[in-house]
C-alpha atoms as a PDB file:
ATOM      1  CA  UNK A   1     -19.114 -26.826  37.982  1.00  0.00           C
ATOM      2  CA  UNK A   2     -19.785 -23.181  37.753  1.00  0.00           C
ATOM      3  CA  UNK A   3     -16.272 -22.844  39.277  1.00  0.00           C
ATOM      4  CA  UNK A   4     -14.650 -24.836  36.278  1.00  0.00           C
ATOM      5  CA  UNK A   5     -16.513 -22.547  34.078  1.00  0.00           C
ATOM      6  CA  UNK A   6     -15.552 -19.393  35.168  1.00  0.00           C
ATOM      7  CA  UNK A   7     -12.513 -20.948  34.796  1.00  0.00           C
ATOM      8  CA  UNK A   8     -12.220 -21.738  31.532  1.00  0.00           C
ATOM      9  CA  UNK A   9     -13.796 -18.733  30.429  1.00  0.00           C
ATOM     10  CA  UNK A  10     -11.238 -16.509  31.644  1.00  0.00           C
ATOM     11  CA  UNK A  11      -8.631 -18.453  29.871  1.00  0.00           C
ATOM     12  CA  UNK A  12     -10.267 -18.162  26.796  1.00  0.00           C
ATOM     13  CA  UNK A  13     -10.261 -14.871  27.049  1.00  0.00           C
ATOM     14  CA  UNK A  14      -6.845 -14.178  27.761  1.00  0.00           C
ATOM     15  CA  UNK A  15      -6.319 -16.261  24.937  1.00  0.00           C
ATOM     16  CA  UNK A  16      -8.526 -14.515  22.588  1.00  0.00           C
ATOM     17  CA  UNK A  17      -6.844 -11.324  23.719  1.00  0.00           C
ATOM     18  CA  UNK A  18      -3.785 -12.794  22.919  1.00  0.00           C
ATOM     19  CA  UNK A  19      -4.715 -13.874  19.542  1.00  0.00           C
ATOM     20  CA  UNK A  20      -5.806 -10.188  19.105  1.00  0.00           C
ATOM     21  CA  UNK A  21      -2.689  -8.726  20.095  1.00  0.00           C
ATOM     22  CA  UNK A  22      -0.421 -10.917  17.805  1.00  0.00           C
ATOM     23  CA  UNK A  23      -2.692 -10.174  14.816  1.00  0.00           C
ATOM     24  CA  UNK A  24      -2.502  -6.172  15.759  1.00  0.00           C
ATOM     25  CA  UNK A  25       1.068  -6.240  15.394  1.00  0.00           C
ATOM     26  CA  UNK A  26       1.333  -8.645  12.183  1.00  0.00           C
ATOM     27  CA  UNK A  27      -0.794  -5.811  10.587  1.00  0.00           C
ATOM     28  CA  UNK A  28       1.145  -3.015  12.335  1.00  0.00           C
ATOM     29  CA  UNK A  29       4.533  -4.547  10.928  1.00  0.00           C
ATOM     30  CA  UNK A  30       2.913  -5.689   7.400  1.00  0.00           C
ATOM     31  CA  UNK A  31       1.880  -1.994   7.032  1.00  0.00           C
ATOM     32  CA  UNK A  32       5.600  -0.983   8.002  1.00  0.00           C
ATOM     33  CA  UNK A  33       7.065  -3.423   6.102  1.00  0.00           C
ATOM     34  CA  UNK A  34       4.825  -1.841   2.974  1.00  0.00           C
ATOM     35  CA  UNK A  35       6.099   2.137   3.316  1.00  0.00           C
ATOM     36  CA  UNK A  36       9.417   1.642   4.238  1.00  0.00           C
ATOM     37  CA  UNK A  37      10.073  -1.018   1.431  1.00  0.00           C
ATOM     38  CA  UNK A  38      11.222  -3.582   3.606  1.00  0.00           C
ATOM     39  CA  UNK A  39      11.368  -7.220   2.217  1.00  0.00           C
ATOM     40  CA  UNK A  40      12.568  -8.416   6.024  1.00  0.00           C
ATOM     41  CA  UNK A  41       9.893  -7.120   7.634  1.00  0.00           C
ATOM     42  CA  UNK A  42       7.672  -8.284   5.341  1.00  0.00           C
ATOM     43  CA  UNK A  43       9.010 -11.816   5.236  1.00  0.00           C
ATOM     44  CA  UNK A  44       8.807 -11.677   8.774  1.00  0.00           C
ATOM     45  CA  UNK A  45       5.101 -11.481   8.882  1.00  0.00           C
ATOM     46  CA  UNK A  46       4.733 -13.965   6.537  1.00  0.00           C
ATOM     47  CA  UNK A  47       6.721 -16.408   8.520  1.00  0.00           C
ATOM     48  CA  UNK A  48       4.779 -15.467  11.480  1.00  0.00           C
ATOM     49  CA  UNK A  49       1.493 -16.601  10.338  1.00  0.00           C
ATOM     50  CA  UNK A  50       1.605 -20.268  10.948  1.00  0.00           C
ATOM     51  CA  UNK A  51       1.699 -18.558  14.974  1.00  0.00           C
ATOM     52  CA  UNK A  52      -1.814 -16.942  14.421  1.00  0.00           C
ATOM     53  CA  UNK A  53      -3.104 -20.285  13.430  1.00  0.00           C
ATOM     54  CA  UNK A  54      -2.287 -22.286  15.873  1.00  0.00           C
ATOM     55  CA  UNK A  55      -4.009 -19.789  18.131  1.00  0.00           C
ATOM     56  CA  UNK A  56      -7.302 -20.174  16.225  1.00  0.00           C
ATOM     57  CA  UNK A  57      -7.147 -23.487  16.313  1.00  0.00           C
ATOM     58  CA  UNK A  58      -6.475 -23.570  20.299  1.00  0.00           C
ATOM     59  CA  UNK A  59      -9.253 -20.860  20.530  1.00  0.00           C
ATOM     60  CA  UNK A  60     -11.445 -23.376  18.381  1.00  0.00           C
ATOM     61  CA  UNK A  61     -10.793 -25.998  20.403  1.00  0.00           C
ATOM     62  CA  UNK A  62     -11.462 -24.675  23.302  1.00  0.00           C
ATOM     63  CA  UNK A  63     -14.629 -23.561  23.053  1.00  0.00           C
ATOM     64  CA  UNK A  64     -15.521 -27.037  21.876  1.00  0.00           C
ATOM     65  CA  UNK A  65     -14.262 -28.420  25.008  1.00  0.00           C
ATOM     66  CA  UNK A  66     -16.440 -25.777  26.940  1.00  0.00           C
ATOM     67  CA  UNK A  67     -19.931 -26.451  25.291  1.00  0.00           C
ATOM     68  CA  UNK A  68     -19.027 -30.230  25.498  1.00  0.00           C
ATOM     69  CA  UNK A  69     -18.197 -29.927  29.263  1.00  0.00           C
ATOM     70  CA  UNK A  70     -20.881 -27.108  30.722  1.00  0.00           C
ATOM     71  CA  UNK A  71     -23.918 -26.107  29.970  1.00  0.00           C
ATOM     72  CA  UNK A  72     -23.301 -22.144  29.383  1.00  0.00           C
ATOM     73  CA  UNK A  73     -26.002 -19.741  29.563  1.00  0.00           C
ATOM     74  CA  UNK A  74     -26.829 -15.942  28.774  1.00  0.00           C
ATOM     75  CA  UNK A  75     -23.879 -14.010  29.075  1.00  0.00           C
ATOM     76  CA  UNK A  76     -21.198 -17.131  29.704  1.00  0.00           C
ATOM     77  CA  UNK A  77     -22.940 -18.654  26.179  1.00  0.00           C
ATOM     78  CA  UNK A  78     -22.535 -15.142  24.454  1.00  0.00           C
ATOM     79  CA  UNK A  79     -18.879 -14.661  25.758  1.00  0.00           C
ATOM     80  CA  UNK A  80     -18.520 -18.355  23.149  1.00  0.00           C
ATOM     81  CA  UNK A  81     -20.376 -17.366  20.735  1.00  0.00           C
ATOM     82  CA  UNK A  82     -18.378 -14.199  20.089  1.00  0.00           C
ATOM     83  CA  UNK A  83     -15.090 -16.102  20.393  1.00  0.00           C
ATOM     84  CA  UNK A  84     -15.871 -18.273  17.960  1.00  0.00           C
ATOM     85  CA  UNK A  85     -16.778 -15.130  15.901  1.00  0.00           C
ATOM     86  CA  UNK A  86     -14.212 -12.716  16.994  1.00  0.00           C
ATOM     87  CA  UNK A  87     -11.542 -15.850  15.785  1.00  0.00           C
ATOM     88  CA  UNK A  88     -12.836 -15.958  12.735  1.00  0.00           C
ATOM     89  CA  UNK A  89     -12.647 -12.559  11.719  1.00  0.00           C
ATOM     90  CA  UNK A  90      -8.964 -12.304  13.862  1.00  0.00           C
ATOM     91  CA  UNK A  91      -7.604 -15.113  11.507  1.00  0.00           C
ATOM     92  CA  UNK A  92      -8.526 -13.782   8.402  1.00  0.00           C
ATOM     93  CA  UNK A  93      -7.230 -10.707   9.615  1.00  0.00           C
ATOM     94  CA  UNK A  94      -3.852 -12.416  10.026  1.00  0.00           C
ATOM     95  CA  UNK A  95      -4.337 -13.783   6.520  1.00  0.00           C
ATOM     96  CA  UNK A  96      -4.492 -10.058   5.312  1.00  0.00           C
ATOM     97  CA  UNK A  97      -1.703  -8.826   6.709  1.00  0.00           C
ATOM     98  CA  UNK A  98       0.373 -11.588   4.835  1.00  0.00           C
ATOM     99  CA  UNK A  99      -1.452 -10.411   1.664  1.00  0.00           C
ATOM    100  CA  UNK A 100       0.130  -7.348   2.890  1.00  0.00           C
ATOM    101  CA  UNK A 101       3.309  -8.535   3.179  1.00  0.00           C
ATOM    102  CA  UNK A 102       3.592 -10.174  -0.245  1.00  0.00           C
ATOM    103  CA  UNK A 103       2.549  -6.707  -1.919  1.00  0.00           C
ATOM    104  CA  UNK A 104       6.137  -5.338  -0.765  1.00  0.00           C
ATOM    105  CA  UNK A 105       8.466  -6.726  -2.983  1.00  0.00           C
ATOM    106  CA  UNK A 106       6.187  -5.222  -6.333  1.00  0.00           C
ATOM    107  CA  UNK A 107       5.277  -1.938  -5.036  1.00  0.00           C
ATOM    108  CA  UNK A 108       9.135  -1.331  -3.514  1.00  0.00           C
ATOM    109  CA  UNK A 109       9.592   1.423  -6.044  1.00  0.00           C
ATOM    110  CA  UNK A 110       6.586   2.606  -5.586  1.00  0.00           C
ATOM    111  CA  UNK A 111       6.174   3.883  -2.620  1.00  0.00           C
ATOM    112  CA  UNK A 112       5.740   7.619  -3.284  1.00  0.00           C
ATOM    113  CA  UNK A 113       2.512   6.664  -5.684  1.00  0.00           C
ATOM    114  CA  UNK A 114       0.867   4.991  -2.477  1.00  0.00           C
ATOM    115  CA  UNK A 115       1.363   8.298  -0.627  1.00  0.00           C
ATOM    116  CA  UNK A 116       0.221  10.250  -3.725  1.00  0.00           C
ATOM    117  CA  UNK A 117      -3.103   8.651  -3.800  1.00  0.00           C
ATOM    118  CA  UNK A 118      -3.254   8.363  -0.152  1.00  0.00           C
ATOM    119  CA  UNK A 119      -3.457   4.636   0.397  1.00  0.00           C
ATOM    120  CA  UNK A 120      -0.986   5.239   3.327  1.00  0.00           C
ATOM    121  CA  UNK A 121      -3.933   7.700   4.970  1.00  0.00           C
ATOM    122  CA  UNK A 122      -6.206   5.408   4.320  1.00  0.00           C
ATOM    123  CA  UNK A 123      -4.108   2.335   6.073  1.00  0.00           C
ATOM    124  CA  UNK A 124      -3.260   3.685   9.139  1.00  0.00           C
ATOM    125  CA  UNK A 125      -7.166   4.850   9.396  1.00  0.00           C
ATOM    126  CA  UNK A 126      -7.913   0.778   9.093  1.00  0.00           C
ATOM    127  CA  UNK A 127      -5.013   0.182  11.637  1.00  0.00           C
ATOM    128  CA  UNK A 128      -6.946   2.473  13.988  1.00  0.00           C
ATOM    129  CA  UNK A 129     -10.342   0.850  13.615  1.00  0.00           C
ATOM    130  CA  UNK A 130      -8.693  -2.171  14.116  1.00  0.00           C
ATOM    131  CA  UNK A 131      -7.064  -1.441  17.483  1.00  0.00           C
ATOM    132  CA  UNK A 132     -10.071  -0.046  18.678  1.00  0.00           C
ATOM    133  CA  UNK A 133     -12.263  -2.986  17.814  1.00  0.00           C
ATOM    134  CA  UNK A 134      -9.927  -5.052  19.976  1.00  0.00           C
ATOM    135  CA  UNK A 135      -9.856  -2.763  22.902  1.00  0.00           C
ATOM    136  CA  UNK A 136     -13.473  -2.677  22.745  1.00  0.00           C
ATOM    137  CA  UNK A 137     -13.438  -6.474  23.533  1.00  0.00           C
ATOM    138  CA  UNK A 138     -10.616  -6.079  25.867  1.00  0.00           C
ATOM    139  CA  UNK A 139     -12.492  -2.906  27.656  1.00  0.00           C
ATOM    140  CA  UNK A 140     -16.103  -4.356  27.873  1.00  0.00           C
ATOM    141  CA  UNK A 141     -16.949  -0.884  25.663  1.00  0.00           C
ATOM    142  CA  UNK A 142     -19.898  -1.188  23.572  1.00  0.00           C
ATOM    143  CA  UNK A 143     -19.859   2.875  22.740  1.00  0.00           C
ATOM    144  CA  UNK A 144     -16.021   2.455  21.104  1.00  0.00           C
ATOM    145  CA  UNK A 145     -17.486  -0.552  19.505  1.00  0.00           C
ATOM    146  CA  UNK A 146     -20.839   1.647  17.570  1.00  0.00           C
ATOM    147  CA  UNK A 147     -18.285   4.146  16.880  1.00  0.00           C
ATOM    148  CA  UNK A 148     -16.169   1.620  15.051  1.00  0.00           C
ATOM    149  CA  UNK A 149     -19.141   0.694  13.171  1.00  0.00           C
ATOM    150  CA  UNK A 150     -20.480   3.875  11.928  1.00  0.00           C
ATOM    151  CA  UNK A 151     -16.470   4.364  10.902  1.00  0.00           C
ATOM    152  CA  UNK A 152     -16.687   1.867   8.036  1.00  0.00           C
ATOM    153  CA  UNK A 153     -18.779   4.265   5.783  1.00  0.00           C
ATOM    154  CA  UNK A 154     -15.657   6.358   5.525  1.00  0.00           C
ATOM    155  CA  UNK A 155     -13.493   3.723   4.720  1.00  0.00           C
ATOM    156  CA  UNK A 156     -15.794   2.806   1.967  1.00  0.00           C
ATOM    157  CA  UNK A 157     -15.800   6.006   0.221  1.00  0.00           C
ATOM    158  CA  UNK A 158     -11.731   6.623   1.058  1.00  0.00           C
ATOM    159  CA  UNK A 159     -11.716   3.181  -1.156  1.00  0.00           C
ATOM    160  CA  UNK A 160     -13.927   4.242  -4.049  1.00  0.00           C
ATOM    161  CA  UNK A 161     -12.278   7.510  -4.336  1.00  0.00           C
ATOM    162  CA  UNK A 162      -8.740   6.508  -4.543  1.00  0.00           C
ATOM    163  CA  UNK A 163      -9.894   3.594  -6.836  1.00  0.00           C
ATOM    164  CA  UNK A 164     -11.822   6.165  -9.454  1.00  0.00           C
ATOM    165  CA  UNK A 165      -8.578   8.004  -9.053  1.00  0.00           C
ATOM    166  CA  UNK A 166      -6.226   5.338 -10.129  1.00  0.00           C
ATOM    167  CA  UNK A 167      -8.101   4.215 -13.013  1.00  0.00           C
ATOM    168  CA  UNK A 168      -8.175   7.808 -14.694  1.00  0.00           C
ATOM    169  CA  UNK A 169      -4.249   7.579 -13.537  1.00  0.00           C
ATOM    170  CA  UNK A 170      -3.381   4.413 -15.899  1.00  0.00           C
ATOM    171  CA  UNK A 171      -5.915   5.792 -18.717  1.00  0.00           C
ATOM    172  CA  UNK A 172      -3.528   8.900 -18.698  1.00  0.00           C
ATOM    173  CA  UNK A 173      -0.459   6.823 -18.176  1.00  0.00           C
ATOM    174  CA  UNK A 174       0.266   3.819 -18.937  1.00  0.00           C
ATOM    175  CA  UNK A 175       3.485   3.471 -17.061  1.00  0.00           C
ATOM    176  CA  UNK A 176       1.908   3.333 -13.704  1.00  0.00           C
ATOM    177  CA  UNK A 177      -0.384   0.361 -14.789  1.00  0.00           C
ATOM    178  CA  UNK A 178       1.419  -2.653 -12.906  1.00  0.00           C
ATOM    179  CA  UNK A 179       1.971  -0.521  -9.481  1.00  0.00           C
ATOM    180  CA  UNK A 180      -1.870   0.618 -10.049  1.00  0.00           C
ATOM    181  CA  UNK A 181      -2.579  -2.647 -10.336  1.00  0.00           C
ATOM    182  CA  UNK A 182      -1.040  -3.935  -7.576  1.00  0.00           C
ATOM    183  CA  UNK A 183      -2.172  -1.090  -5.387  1.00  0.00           C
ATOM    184  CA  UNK A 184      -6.050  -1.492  -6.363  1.00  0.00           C
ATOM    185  CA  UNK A 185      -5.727  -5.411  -4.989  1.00  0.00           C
ATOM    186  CA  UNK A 186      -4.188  -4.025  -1.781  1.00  0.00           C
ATOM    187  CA  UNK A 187      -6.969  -1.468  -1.520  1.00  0.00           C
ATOM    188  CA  UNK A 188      -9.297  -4.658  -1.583  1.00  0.00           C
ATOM    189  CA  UNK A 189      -7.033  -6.556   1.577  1.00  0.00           C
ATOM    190  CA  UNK A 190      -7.549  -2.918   3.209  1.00  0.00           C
ATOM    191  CA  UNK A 191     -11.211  -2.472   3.000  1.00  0.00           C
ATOM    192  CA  UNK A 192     -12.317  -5.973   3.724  1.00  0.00           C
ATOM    193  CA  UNK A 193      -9.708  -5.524   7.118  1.00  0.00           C
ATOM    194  CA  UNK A 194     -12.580  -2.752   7.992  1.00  0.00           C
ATOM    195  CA  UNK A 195     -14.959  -5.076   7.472  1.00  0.00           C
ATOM    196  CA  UNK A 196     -13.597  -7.353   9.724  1.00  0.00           C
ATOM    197  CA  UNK A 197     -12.716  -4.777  12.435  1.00  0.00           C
ATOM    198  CA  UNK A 198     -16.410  -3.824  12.199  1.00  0.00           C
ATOM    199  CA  UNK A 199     -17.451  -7.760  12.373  1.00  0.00           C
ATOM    200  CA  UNK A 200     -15.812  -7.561  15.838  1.00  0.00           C
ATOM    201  CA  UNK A 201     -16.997  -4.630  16.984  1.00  0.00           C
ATOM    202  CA  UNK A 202     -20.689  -6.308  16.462  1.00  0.00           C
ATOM    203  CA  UNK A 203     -19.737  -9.221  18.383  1.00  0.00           C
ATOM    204  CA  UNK A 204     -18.902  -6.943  21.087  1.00  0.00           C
ATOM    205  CA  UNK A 205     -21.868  -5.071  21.419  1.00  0.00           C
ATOM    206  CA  UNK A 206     -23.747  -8.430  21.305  1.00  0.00           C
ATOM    207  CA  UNK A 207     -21.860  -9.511  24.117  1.00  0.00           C
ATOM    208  CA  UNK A 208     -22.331  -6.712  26.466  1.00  0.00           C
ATOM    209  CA  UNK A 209     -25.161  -5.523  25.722  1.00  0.00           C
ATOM    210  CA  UNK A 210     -27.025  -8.690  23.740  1.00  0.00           C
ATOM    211  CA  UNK A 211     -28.162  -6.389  20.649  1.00  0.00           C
ATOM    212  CA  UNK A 212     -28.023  -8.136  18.037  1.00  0.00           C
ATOM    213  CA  UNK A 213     -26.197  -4.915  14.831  1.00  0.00           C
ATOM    214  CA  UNK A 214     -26.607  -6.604  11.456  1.00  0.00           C
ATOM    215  CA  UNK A 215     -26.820  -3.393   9.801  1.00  0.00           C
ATOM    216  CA  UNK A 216     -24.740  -0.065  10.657  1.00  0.00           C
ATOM    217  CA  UNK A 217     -27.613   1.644   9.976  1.00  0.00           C
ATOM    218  CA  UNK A 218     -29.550  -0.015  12.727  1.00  0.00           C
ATOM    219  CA  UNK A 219     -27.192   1.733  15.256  1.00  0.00           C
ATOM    220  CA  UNK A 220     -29.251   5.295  14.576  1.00  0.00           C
ATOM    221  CA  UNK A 221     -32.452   3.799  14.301  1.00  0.00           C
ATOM    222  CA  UNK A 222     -33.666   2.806  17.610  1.00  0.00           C
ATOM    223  CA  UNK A 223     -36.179  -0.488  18.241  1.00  0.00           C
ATOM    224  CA  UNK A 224     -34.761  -2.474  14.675  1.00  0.00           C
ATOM    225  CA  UNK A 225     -32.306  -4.068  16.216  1.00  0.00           C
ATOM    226  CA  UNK A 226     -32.658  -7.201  18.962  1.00  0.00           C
ATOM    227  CA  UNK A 227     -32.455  -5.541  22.427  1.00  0.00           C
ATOM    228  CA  UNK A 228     -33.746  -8.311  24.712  1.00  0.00           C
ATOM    229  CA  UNK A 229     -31.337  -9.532  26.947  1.00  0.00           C
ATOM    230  CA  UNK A 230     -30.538 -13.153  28.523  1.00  0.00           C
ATOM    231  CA  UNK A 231     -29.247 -12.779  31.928  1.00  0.00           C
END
């Protein structure tokens, strides 16, 4: 039995790294797509969608069949309990980068403004956080993974700052109030992707190291957070 379990474990995980990988690279190309202007691109991400969902649904579904089948324990029952998780947050991910995607075709003249206020900085910052999360799961590496967390402050404050700034922009200008507005509701898809990123790189540290990191702020603050672990 244990056999069958290892088993499907490791195909799970190959499958959650897979799911990982796609999404990566719909936000990679969504990005792209958004500072070069290009309607292809972006259509192409949007097309590509309906593949990251029929990976969390296979990812679902398999870790259905596992708890119905075995009877996991400590670190096998963690490693499905952070699939389940890590799929969640992977799939909304992918629904981001479509929101992405559909914020080409109105900001296409407007690409210089997005440099301007540095939302292009402040993307490729989120793209990093989000590669890393993954390659924490990938790389069993709890340290990348606290890093990644105590990251998400900054993002926060890049996001308030180039919000304030736009909103004294359109008071002073009233031309730049559509592309403003469409750039403050792609800030949003930005900062909740950090969120995300940072979901993940919880679920990784609860995997390896069975800490339970509710709160960044736990991460400095040693003995608040759940350290026993369930070998």
């Amino acid at each position: 039995m244990y056999h069958y379990l290892e088993e499907e474990l490791d195909q799970l995980r190959t499958r959650l790294i897979k799911m990982g990988s796609l999404v990566e690279e719909q936000l990679e190309l969504s990005v792209k797509a958004l500072l070069e202007g290009n309607l292809e691109i972006a259509k192409l991400v949007i097309d590509r969608d309906e593949k990251v969902d029929k990976y969390d649904n296979k990812i679902d579904k398999h870790c259905q069949r596992i708890f119905a089948l075995t009877q996991p324990v400590a670190v096998d029952l963690r490693l499905i309990m952070s699939a389940l998780k890590m799929n969640s947050e992977l799939e909304r991910m992918g629904d981001i980068a479509v929101n992405i995607a559909e914020r080409v075709e109105p900001l296409t003249d407007n690409i210089e403004l997005l440099r301007r206020f540095k939302i292009d900085e402040m993307m490729n910052l989120v793209l990093k956080i989000v590669k890393d999360s993954i390659d924490s799961f990938i790389n069993n590496d709890p340290e990348l993974a606290a890093d990644i967390i105590k990251l998400d402050d900054t993002v926060d404050n890049m996001d308030k700052n180039i919000f304030y700034a736009m909103i004294e922009e359109m008071k002073i200008n009233s031309e730049v109030i559509p592309a403003c507005s469409h750039s403050i509701m792609l800030l949003r898809h930005i900062e909740r992707l950090a969120d995300h990123a940072t979901n993940i790189a919880e679920d990784v540290i609860f995997l390896i190291d069975a800490k339970i990191i509710k709160h960044k702020h736990y991460l400095d603050e040693p003995g608040t957070e759940t350290t026993e672990k369930t070998e």
